[in-house]
C-alpha atoms as a PDB file:
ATOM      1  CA  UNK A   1       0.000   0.000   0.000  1.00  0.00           C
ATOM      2  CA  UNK A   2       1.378   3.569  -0.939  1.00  0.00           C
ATOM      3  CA  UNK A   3      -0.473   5.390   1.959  1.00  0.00           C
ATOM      4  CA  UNK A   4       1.254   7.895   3.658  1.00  0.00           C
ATOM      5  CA  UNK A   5       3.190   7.409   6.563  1.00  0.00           C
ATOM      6  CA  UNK A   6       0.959   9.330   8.851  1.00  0.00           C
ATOM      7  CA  UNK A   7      -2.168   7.064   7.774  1.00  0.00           C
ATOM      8  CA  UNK A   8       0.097   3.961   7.653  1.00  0.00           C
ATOM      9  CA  UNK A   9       0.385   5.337  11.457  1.00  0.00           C
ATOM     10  CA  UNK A  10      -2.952   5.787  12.065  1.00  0.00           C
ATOM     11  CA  UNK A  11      -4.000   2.400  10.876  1.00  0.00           C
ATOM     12  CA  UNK A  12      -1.125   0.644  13.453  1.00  0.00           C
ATOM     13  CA  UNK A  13      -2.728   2.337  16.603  1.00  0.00           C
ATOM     14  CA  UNK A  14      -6.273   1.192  15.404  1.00  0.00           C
ATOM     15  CA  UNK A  15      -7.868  -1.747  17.511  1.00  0.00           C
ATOM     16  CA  UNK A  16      -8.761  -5.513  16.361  1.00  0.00           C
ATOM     17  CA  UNK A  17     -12.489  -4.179  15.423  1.00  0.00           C
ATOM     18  CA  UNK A  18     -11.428  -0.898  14.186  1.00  0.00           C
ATOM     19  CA  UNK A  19      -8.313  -2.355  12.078  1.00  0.00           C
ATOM     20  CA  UNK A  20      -9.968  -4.637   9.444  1.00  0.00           C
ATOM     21  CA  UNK A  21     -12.699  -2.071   8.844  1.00  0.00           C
ATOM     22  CA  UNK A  22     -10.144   0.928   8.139  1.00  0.00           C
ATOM     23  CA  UNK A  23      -7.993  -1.081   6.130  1.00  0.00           C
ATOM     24  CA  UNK A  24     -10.978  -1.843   3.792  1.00  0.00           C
ATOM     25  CA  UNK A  25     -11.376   1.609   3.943  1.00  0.00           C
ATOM     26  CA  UNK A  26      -8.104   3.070   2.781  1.00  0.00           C
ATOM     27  CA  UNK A  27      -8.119   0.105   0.318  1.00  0.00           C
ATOM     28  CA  UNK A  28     -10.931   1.241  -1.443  1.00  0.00           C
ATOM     29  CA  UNK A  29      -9.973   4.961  -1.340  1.00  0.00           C
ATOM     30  CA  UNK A  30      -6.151   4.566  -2.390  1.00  0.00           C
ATOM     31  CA  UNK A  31      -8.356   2.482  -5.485  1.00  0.00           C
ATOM     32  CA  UNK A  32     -10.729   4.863  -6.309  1.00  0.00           C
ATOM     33  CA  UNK A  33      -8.721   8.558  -5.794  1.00  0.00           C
ATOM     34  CA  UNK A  34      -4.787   7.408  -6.075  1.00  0.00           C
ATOM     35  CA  UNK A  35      -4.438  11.308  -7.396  1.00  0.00           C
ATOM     36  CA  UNK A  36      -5.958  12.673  -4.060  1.00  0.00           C
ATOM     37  CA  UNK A  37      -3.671  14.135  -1.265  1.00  0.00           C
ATOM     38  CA  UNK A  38      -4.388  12.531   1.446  1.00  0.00           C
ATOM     39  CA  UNK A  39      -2.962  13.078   5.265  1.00  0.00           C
ATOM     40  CA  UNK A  40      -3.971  12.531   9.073  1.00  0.00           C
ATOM     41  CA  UNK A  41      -5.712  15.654   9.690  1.00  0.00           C
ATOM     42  CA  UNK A  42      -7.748  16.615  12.506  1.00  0.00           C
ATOM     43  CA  UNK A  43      -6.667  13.101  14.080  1.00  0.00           C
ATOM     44  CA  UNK A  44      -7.630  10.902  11.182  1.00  0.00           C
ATOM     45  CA  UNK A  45      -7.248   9.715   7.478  1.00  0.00           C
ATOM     46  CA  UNK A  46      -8.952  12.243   4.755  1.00  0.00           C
ATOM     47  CA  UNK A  47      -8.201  12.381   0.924  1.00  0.00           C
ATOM     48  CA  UNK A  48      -8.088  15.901  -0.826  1.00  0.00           C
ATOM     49  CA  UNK A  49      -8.459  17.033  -3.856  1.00  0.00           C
ATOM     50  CA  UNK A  50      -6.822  21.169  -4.136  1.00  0.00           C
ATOM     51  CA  UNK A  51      -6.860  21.384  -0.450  1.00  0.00           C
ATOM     52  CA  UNK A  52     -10.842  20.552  -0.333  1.00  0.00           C
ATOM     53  CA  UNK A  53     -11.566  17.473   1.907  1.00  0.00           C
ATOM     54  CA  UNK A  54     -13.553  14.939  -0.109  1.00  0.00           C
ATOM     55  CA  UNK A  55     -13.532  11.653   2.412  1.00  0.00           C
ATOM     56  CA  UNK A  56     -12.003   9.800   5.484  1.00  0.00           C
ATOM     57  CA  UNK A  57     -12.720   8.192   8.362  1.00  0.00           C
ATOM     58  CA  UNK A  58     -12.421   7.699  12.297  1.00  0.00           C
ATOM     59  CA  UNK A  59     -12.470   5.426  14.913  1.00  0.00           C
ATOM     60  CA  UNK A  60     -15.445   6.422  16.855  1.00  0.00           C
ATOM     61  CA  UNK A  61     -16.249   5.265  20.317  1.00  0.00           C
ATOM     62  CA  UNK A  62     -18.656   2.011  18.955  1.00  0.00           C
ATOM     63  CA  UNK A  63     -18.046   1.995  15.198  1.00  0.00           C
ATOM     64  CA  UNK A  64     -16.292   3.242  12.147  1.00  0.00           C
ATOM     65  CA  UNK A  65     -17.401   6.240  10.206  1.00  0.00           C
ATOM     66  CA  UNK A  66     -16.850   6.674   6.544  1.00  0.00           C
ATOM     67  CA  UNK A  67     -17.225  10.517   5.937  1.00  0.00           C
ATOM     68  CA  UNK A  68     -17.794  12.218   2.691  1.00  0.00           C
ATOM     69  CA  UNK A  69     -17.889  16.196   2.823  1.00  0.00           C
ATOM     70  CA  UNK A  70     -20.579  16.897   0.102  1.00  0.00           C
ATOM     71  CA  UNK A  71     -22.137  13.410   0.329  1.00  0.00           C
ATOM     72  CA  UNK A  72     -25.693  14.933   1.349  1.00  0.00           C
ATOM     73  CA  UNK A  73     -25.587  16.045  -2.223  1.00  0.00           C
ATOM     74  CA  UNK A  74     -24.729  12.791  -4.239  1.00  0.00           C
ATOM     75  CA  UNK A  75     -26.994  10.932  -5.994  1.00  0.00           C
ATOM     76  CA  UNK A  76     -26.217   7.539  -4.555  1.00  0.00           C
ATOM     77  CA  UNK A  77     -28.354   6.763  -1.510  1.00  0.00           C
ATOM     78  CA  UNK A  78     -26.994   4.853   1.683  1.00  0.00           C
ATOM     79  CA  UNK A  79     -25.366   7.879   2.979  1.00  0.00           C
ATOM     80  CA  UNK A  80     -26.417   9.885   6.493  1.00  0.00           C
ATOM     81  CA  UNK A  81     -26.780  13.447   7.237  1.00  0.00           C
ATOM     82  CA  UNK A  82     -23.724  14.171   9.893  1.00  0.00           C
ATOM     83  CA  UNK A  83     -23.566  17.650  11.244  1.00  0.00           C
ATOM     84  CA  UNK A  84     -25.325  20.903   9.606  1.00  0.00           C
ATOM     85  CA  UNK A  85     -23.226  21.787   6.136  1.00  0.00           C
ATOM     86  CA  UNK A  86     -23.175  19.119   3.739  1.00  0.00           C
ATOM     87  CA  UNK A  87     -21.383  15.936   4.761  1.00  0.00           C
ATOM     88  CA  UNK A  88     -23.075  12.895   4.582  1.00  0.00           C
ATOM     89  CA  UNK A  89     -21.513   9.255   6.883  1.00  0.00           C
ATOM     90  CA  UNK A  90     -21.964   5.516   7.078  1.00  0.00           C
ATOM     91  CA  UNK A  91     -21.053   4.549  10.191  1.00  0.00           C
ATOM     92  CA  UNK A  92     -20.150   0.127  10.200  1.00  0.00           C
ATOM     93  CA  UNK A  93     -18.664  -2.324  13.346  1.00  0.00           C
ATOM     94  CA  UNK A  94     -17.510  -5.420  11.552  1.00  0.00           C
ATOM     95  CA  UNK A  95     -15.834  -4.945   8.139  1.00  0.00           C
ATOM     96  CA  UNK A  96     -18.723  -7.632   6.518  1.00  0.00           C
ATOM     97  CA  UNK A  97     -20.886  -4.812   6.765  1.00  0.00           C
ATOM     98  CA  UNK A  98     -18.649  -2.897   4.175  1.00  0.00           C
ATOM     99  CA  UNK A  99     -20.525  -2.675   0.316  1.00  0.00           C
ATOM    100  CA  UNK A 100     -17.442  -2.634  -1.970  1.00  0.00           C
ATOM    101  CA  UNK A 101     -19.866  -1.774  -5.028  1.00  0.00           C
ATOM    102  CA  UNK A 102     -21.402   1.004  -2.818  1.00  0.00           C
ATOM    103  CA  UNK A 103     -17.938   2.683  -1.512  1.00  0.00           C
ATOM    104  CA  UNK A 104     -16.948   3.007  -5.049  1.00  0.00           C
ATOM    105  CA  UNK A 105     -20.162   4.466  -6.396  1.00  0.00           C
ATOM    106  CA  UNK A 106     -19.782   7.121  -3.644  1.00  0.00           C
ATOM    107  CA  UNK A 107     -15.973   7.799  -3.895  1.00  0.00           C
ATOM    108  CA  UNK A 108     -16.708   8.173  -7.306  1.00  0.00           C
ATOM    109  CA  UNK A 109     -19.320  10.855  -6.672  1.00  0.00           C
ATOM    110  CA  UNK A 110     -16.861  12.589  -4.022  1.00  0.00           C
ATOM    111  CA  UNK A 111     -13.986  13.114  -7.063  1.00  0.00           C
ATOM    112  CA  UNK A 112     -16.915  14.969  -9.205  1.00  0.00           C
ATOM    113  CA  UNK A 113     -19.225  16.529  -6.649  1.00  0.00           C
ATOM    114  CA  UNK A 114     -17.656  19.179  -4.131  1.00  0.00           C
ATOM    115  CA  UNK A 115     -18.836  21.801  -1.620  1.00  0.00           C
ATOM    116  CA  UNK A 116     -16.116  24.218  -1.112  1.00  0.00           C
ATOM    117  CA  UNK A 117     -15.228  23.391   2.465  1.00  0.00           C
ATOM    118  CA  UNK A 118     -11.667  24.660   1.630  1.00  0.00           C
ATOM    119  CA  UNK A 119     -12.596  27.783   1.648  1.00  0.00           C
ATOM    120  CA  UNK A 120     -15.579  28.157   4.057  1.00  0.00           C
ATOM    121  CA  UNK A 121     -14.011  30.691   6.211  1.00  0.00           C
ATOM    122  CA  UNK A 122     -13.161  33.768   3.321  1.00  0.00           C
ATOM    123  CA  UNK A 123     -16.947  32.544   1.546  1.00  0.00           C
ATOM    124  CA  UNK A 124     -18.719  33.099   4.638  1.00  0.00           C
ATOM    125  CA  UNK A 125     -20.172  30.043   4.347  1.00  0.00           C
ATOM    126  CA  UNK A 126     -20.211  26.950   1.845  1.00  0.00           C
ATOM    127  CA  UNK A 127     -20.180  27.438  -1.558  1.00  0.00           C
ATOM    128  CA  UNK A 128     -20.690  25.230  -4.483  1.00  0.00           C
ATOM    129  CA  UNK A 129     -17.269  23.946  -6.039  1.00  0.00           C
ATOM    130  CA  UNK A 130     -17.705  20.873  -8.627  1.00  0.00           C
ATOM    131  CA  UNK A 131     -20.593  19.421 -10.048  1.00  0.00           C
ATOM    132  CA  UNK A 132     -23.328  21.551  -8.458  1.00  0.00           C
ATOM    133  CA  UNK A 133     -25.394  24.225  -9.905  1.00  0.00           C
END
């Protein structure tokens, strides 16, 4: 795997029920956006594309949450409202739980659809960046 050290990091610390689910994880994003930058930032794995976060995920206290900035606005359903701009979350405990098919569709959708979280703070707000409008 060609993850960063950072995220190779990450994914060492992670527990035996976290571990198998994150590693499907960062499999199926290091697949689906190899061009992405991708770092730990704010404590865990997220893939960028021009300094606008487009997905990661965290070890929360009883799961694993698979986070997609602008997913309330893609057109594949599965995904859940988390928080009050536009990111949408699945959140999984055993990695069986994982849709390969599904992932892809919405890391697809997360490369061509993209609320400008980047720059949230000079647009007062979110703005639309890719594929909206």
């Amino acid at each position: 795997m060609h993850a960063p050290a950072d995220i190779l990091a990450y994914q060492e610390a992670l527990d035996e029920m976290a571990r198998p689910i994150c590693d499907r994880f960062l499999g199926l994003i290091e697949q689906a956006l190899p061009d992405a930058e991708r770092k730990v930032w704010h404590a865990h794995p997220v893939w960028f594309f021009d300094g606008n976060p487009v997905v990661g995920y965290d070890r929360l206290k009883h799961s694993v949450r698979l986070l997609f900035w602008s997913g309330q606005s893609f057109n594949t359903p599965g995904l859940q409202t988390e928080g009050s701009f536009k990111a949408a979350e699945i959140r999984v405990t055993d990695v069986s739980q994982i849709d390969d098919e599904l992932v892809a569709r919405w890391l697809a959708e997360s490369r061509e659809i993209q609320w400008n979280y980047r720059d949230i703070r000079r647009n007062r707000g979110l703005e639309p960046l890719k594929g909206l409008g």
